[in-house]
PDB file of N, CA and C in Angstrom:
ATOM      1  N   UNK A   1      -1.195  -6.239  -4.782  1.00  0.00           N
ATOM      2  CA  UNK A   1      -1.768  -4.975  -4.332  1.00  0.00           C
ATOM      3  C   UNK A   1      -3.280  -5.074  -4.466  1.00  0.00           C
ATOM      4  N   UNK A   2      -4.110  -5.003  -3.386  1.00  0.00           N
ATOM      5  CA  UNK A   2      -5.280  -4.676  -3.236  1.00  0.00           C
ATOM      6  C   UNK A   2      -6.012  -3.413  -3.141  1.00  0.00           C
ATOM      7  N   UNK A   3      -6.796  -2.293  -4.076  1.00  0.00           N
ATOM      8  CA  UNK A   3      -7.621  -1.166  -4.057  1.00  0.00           C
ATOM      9  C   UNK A   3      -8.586  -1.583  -2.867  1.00  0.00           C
ATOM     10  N   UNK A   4      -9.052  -0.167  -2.760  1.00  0.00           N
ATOM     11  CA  UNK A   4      -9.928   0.293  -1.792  1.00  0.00           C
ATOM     12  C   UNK A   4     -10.621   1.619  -2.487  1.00  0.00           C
ATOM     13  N   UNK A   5     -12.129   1.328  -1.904  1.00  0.00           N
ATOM     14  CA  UNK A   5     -12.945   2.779  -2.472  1.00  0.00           C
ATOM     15  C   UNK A   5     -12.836   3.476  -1.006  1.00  0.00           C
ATOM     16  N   UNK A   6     -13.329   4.621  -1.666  1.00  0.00           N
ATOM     17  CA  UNK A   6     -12.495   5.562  -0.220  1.00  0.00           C
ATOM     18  C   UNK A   6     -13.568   5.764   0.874  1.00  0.00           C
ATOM     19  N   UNK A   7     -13.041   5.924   1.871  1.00  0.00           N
ATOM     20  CA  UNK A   7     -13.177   5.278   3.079  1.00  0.00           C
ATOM     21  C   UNK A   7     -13.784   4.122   3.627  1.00  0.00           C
ATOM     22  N   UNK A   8     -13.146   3.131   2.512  1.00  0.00           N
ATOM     23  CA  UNK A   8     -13.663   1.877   2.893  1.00  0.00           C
ATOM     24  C   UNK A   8     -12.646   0.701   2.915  1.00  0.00           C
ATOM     25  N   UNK A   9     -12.698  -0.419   3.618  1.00  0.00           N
ATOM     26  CA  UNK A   9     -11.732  -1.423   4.177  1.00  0.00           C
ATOM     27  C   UNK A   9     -12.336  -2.733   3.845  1.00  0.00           C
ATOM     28  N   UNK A  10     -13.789  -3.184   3.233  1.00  0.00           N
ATOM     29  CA  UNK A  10     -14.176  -4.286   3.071  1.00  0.00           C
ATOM     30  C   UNK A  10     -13.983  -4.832   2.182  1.00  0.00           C
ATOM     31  N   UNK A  11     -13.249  -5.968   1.716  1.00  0.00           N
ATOM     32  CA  UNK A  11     -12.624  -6.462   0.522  1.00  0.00           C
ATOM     33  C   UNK A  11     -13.555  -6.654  -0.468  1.00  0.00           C
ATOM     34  N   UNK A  12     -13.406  -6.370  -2.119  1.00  0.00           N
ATOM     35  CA  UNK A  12     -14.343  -6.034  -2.877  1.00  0.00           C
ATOM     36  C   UNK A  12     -14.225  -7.842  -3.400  1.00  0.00           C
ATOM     37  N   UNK A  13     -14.711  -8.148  -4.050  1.00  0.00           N
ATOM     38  CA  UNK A  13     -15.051 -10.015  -4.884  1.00  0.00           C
ATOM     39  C   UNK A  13     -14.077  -9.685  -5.630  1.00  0.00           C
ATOM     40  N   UNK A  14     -13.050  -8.588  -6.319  1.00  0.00           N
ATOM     41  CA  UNK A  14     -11.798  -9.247  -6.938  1.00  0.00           C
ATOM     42  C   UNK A  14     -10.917  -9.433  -5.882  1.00  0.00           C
ATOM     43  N   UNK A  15     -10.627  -8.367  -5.320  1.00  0.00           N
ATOM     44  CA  UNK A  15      -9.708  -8.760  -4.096  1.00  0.00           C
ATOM     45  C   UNK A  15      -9.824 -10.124  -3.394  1.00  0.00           C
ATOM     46  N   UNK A  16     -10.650 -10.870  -3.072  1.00  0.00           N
ATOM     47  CA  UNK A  16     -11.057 -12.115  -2.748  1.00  0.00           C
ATOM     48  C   UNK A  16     -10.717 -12.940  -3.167  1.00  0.00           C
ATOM     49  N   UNK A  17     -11.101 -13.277  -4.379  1.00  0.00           N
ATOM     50  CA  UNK A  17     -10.461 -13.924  -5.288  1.00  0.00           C
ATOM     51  C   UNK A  17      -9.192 -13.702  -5.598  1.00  0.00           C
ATOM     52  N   UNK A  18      -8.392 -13.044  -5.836  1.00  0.00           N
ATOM     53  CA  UNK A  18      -6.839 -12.758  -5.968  1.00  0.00           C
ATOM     54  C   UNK A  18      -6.273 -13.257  -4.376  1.00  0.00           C
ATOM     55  N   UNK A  19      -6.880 -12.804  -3.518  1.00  0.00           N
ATOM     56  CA  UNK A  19      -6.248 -13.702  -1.779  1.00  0.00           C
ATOM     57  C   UNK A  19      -6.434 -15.077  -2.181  1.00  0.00           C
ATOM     58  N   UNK A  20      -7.542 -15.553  -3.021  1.00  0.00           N
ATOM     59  CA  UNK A  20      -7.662 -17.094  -2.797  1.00  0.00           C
ATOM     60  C   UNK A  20      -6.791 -17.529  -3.426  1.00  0.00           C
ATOM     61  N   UNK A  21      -6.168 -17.223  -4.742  1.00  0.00           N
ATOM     62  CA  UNK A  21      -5.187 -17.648  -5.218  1.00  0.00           C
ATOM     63  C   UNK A  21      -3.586 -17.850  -4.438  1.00  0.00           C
ATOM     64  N   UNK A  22      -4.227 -16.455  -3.779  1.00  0.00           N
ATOM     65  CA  UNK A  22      -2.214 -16.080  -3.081  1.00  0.00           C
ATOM     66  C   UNK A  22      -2.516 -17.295  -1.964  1.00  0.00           C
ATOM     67  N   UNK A  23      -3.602 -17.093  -1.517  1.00  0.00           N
ATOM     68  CA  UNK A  23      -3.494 -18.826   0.282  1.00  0.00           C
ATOM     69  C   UNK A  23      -3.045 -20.242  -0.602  1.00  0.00           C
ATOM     70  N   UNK A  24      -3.504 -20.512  -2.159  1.00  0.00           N
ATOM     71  CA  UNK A  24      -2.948 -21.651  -2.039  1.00  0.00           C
ATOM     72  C   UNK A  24      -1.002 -21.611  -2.098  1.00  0.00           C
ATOM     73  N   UNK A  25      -0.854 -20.540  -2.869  1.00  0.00           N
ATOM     74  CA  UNK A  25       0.540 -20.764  -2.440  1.00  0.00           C
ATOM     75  C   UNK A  25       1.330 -20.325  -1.126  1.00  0.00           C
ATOM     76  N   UNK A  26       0.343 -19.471  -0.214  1.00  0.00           N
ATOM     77  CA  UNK A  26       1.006 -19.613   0.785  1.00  0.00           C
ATOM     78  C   UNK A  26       0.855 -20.875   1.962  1.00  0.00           C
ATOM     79  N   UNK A  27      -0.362 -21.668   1.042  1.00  0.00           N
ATOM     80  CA  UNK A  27      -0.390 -23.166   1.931  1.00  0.00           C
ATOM     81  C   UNK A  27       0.592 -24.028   1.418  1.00  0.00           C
ATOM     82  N   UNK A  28       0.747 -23.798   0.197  1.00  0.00           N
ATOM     83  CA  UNK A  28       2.212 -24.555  -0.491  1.00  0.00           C
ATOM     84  C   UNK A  28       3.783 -24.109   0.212  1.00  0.00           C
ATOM     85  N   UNK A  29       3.968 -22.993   0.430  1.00  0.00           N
ATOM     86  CA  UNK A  29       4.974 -22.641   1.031  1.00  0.00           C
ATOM     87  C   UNK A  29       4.809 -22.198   2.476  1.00  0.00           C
ATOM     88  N   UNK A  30       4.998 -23.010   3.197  1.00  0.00           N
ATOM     89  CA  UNK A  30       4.198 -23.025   4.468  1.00  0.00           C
ATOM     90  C   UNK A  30       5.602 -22.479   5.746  1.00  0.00           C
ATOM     91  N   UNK A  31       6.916 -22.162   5.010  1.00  0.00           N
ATOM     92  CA  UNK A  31       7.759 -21.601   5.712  1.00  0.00           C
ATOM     93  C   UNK A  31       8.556 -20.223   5.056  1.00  0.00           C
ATOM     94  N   UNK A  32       6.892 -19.465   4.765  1.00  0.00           N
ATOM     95  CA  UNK A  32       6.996 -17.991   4.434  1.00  0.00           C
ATOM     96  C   UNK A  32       6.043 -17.395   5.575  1.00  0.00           C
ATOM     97  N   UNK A  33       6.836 -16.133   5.787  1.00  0.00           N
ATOM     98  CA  UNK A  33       5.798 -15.034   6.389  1.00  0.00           C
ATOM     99  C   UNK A  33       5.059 -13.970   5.257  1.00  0.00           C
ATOM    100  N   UNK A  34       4.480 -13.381   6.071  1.00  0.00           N
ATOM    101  CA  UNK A  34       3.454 -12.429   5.268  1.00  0.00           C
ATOM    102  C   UNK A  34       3.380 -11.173   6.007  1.00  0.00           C
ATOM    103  N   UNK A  35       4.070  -9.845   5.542  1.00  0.00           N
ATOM    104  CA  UNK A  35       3.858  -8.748   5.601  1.00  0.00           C
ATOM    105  C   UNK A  35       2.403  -8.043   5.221  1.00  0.00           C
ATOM    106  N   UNK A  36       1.605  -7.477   5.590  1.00  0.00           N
ATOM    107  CA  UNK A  36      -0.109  -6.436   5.111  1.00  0.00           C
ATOM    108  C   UNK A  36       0.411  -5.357   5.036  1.00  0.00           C
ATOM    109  N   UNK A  37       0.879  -4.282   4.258  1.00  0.00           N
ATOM    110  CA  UNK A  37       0.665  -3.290   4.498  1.00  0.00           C
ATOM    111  C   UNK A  37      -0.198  -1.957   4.219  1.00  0.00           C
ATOM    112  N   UNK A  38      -0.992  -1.430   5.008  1.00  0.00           N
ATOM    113  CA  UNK A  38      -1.974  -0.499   4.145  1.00  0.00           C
ATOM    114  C   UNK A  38      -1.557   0.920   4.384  1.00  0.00           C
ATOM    115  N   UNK A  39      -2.508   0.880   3.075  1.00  0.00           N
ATOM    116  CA  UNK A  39      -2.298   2.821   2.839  1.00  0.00           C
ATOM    117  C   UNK A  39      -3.605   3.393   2.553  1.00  0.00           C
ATOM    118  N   UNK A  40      -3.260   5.239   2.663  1.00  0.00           N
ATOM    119  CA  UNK A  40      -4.840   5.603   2.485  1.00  0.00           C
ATOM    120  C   UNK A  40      -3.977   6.290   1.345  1.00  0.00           C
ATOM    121  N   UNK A  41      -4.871   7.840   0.944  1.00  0.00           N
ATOM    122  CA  UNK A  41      -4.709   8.756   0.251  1.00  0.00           C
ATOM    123  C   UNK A  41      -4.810   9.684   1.393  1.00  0.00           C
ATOM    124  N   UNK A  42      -4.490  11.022   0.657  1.00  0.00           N
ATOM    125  CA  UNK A  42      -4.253  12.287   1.803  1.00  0.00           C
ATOM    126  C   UNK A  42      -5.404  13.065   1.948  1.00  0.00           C
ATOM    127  N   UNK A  43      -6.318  12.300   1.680  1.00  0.00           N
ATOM    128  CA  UNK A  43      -8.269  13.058   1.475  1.00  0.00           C
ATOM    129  C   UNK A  43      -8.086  12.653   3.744  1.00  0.00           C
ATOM    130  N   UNK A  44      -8.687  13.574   4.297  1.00  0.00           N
ATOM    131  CA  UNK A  44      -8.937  13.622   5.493  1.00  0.00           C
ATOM    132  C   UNK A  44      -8.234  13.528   6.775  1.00  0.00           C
ATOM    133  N   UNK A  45      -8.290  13.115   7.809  1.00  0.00           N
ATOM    134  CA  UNK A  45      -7.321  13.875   8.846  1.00  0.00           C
ATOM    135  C   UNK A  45      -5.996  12.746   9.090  1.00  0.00           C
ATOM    136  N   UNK A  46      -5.348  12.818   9.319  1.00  0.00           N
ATOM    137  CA  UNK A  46      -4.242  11.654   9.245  1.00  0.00           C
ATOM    138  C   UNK A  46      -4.231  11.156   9.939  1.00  0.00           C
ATOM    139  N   UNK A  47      -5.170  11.370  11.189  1.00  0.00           N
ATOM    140  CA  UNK A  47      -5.077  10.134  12.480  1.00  0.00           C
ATOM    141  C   UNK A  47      -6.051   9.120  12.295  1.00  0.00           C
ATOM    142  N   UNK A  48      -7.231   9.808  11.099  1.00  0.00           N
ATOM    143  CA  UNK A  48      -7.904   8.790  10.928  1.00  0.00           C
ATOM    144  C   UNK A  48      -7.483   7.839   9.626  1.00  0.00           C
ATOM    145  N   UNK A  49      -6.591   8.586   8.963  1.00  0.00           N
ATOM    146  CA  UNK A  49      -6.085   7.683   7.874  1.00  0.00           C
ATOM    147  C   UNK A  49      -5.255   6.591   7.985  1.00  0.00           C
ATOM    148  N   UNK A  50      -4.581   6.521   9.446  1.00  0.00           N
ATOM    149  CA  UNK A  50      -3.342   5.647  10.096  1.00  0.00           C
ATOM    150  C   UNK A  50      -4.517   4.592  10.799  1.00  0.00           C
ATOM    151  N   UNK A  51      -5.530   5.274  11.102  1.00  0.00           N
ATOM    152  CA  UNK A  51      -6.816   4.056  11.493  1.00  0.00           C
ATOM    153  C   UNK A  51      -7.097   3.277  10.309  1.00  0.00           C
ATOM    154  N   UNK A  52      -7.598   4.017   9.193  1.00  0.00           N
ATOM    155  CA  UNK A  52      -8.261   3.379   8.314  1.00  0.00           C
ATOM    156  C   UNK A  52      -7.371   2.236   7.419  1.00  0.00           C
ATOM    157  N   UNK A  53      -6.015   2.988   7.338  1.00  0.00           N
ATOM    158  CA  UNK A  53      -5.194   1.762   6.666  1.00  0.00           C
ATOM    159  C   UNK A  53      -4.720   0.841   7.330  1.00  0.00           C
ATOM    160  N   UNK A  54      -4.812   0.750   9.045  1.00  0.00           N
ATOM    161  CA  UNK A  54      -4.473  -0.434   9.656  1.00  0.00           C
ATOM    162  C   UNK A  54      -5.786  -1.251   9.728  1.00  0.00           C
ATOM    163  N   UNK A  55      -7.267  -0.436   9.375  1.00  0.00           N
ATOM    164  CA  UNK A  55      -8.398  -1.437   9.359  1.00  0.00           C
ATOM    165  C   UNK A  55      -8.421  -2.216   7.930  1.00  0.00           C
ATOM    166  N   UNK A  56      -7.889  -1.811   6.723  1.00  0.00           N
ATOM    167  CA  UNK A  56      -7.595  -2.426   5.696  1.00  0.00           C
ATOM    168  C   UNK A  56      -6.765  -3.427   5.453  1.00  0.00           C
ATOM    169  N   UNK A  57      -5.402  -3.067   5.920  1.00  0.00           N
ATOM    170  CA  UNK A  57      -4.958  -4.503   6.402  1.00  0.00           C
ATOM    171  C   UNK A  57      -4.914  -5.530   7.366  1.00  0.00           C
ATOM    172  N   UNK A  58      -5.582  -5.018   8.482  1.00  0.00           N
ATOM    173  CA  UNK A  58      -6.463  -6.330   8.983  1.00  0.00           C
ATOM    174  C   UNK A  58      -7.592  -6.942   8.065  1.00  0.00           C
ATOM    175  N   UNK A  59      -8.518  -6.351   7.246  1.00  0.00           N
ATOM    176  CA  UNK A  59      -9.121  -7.441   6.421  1.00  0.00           C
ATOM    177  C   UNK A  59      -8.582  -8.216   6.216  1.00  0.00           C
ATOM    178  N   UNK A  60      -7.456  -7.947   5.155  1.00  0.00           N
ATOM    179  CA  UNK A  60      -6.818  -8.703   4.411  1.00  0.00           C
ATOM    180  C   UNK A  60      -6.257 -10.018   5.637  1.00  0.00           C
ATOM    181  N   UNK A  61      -5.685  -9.504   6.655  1.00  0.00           N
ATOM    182  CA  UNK A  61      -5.338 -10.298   7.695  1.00  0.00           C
ATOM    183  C   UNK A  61      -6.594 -11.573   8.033  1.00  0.00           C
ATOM    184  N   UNK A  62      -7.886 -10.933   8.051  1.00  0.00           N
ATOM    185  CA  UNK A  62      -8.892 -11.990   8.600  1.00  0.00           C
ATOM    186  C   UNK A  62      -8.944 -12.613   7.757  1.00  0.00           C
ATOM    187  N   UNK A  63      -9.122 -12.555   6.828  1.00  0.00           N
ATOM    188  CA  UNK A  63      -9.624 -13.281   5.329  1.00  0.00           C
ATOM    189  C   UNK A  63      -8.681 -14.792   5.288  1.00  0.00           C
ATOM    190  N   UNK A  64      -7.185 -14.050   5.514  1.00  0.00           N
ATOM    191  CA  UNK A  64      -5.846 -15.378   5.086  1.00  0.00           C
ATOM    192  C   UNK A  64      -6.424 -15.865   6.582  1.00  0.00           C
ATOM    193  N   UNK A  65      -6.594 -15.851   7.740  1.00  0.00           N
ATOM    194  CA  UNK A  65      -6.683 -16.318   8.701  1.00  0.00           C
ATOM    195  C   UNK A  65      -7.658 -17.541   8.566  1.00  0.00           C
ATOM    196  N   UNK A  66      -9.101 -16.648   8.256  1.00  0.00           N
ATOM    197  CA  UNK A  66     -10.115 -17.524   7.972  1.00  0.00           C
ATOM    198  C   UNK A  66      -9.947 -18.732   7.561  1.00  0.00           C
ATOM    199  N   UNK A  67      -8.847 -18.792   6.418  1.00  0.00           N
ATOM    200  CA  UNK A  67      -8.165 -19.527   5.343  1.00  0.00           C
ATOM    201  C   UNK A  67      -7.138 -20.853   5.543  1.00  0.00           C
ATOM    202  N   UNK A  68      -7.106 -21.019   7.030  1.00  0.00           N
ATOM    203  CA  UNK A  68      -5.974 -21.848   7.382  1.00  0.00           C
ATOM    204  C   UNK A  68      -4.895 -21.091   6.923  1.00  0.00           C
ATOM    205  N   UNK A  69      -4.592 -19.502   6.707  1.00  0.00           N
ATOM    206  CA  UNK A  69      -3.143 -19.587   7.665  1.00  0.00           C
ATOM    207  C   UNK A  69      -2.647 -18.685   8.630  1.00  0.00           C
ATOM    208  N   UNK A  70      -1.727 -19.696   9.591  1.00  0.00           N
ATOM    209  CA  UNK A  70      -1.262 -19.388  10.885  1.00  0.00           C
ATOM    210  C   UNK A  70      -1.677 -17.686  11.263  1.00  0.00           C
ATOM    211  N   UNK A  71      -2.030 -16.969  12.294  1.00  0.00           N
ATOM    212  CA  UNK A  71      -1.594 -15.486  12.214  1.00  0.00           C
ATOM    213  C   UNK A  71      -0.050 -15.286  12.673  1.00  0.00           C
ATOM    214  N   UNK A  72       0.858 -16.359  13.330  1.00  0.00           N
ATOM    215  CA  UNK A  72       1.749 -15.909  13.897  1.00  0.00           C
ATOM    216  C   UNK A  72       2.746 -16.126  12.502  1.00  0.00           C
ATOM    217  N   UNK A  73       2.235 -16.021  11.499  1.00  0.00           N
ATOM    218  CA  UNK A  73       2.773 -15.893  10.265  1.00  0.00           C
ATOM    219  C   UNK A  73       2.815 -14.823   9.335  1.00  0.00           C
ATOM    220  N   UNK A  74       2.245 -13.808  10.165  1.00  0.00           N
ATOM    221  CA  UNK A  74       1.376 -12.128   9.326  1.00  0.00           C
ATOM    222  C   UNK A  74       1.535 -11.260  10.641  1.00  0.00           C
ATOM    223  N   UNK A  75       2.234 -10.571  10.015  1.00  0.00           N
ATOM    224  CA  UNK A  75       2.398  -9.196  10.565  1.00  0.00           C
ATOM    225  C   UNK A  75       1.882  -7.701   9.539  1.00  0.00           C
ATOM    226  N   UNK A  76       0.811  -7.212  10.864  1.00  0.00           N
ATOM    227  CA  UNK A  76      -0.041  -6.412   9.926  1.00  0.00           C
ATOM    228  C   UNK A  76       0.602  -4.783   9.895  1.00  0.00           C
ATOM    229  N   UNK A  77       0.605  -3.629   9.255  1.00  0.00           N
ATOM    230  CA  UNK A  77       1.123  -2.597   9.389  1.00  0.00           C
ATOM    231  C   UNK A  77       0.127  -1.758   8.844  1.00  0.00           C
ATOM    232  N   UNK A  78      -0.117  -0.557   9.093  1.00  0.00           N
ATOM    233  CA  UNK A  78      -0.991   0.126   8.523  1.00  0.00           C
ATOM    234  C   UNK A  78       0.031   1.793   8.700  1.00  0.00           C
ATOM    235  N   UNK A  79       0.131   2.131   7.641  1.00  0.00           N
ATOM    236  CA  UNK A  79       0.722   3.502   7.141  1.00  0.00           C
ATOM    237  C   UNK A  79      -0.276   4.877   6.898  1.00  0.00           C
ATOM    238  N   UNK A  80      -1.230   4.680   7.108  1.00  0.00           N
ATOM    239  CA  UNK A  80      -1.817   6.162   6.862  1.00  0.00           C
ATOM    240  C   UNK A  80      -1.697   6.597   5.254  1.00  0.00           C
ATOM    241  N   UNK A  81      -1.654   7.868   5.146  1.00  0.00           N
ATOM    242  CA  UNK A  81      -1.418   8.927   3.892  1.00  0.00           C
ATOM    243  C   UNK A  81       0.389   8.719   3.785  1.00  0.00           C
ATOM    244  N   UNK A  82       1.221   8.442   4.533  1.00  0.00           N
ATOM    245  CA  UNK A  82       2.438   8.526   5.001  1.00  0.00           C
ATOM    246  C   UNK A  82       3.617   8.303   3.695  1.00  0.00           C
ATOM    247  N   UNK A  83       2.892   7.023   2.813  1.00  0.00           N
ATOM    248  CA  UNK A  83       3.680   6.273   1.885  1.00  0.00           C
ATOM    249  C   UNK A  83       3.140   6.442   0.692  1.00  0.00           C
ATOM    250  N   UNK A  84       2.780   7.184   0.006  1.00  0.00           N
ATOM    251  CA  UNK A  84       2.046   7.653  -1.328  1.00  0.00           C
ATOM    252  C   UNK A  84       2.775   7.108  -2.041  1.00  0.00           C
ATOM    253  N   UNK A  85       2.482   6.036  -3.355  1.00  0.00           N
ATOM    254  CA  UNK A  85       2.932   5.826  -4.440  1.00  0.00           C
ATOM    255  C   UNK A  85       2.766   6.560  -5.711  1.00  0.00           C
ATOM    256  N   UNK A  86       1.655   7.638  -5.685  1.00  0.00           N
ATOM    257  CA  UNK A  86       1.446   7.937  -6.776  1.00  0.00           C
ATOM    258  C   UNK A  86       0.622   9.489  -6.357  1.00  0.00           C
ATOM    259  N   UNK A  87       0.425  10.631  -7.133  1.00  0.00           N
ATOM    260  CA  UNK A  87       0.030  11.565  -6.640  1.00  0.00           C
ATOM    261  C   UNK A  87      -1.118  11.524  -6.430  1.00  0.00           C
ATOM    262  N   UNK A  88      -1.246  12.444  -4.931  1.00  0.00           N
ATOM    263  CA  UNK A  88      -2.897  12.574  -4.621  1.00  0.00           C
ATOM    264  C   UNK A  88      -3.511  14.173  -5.061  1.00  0.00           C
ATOM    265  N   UNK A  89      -2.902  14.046  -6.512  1.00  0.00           N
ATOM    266  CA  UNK A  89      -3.381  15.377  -7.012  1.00  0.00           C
ATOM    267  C   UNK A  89      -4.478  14.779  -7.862  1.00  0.00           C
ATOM    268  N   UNK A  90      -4.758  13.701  -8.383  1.00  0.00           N
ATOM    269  CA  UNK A  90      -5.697  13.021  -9.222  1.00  0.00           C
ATOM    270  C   UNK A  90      -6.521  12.197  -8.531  1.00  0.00           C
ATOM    271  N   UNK A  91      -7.630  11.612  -9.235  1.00  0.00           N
ATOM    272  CA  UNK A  91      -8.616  10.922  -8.616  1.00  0.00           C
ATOM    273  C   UNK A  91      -7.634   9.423  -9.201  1.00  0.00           C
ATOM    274  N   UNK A  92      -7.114   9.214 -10.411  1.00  0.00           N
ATOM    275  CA  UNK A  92      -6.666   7.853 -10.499  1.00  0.00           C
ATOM    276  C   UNK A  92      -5.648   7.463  -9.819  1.00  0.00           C
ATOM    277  N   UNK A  93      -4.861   8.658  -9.090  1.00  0.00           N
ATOM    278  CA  UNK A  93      -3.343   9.067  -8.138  1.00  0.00           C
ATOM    279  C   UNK A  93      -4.224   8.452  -6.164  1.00  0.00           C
ATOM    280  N   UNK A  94      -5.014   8.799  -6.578  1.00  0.00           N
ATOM    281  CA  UNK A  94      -5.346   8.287  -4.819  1.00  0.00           C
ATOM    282  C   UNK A  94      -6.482   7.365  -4.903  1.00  0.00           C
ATOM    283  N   UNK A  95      -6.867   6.793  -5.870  1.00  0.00           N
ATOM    284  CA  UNK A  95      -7.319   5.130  -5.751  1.00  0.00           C
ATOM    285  C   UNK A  95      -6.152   4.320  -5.505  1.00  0.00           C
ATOM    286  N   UNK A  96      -5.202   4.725  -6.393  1.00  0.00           N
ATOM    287  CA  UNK A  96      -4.045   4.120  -6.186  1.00  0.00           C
ATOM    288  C   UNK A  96      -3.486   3.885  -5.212  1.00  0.00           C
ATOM    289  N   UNK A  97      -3.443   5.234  -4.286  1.00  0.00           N
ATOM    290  CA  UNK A  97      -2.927   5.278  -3.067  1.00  0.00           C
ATOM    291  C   UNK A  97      -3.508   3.970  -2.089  1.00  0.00           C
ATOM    292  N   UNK A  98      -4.992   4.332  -2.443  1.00  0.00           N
ATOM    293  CA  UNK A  98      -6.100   3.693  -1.529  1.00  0.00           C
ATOM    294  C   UNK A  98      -5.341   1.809  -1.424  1.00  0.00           C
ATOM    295  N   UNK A  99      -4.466   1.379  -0.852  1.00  0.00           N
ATOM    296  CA  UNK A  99      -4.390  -0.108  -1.355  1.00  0.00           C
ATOM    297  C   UNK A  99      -4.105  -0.317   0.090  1.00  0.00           C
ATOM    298  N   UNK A 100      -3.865  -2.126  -0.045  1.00  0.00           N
ATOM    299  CA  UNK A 100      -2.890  -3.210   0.678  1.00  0.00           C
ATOM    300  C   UNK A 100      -1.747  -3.408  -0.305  1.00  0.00           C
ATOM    301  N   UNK A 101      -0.566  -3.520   0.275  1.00  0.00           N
ATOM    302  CA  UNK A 101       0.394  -4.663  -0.471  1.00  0.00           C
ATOM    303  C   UNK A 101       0.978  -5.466   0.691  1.00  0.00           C
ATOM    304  N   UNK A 102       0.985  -6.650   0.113  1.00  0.00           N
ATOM    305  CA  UNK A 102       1.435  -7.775   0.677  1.00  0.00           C
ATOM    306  C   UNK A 102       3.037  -8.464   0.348  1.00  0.00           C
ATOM    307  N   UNK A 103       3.427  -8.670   1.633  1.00  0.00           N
ATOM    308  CA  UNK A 103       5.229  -9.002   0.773  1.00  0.00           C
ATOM    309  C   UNK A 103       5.446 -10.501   1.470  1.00  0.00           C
ATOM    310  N   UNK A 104       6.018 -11.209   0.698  1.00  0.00           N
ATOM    311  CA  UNK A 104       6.117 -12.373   1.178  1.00  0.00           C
ATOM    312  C   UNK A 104       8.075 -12.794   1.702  1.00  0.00           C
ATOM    313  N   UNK A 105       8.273 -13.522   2.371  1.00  0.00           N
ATOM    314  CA  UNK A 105       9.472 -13.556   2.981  1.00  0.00           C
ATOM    315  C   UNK A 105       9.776 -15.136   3.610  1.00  0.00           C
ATOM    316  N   UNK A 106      10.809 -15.623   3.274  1.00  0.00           N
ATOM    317  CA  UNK A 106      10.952 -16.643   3.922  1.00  0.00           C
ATOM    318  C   UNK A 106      11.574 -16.766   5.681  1.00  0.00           C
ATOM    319  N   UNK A 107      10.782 -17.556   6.030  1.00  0.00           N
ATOM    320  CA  UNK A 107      11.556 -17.848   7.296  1.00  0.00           C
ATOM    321  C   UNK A 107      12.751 -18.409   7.973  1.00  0.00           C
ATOM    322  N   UNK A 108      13.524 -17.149   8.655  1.00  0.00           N
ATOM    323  CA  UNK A 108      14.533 -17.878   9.141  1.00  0.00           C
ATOM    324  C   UNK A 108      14.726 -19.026   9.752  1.00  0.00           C
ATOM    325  N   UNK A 109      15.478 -19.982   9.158  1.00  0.00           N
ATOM    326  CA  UNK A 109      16.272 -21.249   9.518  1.00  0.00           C
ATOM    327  C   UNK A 109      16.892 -20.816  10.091  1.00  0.00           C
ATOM    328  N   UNK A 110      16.940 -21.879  12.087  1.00  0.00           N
ATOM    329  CA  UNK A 110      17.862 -21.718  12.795  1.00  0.00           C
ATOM    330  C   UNK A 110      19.247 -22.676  13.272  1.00  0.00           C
TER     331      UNK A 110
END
């Protein structure tokens, strides 16, 4: 899971570092896919929040790309306010919200 400050999508130097770790094992396991999925918090209008969390996980998308790996290996999703993990009655409840998570999956053998 990757944070985000709010209304923002540019990956901070931990987040970076935590992707660099995850590319070497997804260069090690090179017959996994990669799910992005982002989220906002419920601070502002929801059409722009379904923008902003699909511009968050495209970062994350360019970054592994940059990285040598495949895109036809990442499928990006962006959720809006839609999927709240935690309440957006608090300020520590919608940093929280504010993320990427990434799911990893192996590829079907045919």
């Amino acid at each position: 899971k990757f944070l985000f400050g709010t209304d923002r999508y540019v990956l901070t130097k931990i987040a970076s570092d935590h992707l660099d770790q995850l590319i070497k094992v997804l260069l090690k396991y090179r017959d996994t896919n990669i799910e992005i999925h982002g989220h906002t918090d419920d601070k502002g209008r929801e059409n722009y929040n379904l923008a902003l969390s699909q511009k968050r996980a495209q970062s994350v998308c360019a970054y592994l790309t940059k990285s040598s790996i495949p895109a036809n290996r990442i499928t990006v999703k962006g959720f809006g306010e839609a999927q709240p993990k935690y309440s957006n009655l608090s300020d520590s409840g919608r940093l929280a919200n504010r993320r990427v998570e990434i799911l990893i999956s192996a590829q079907q053998k045919s």
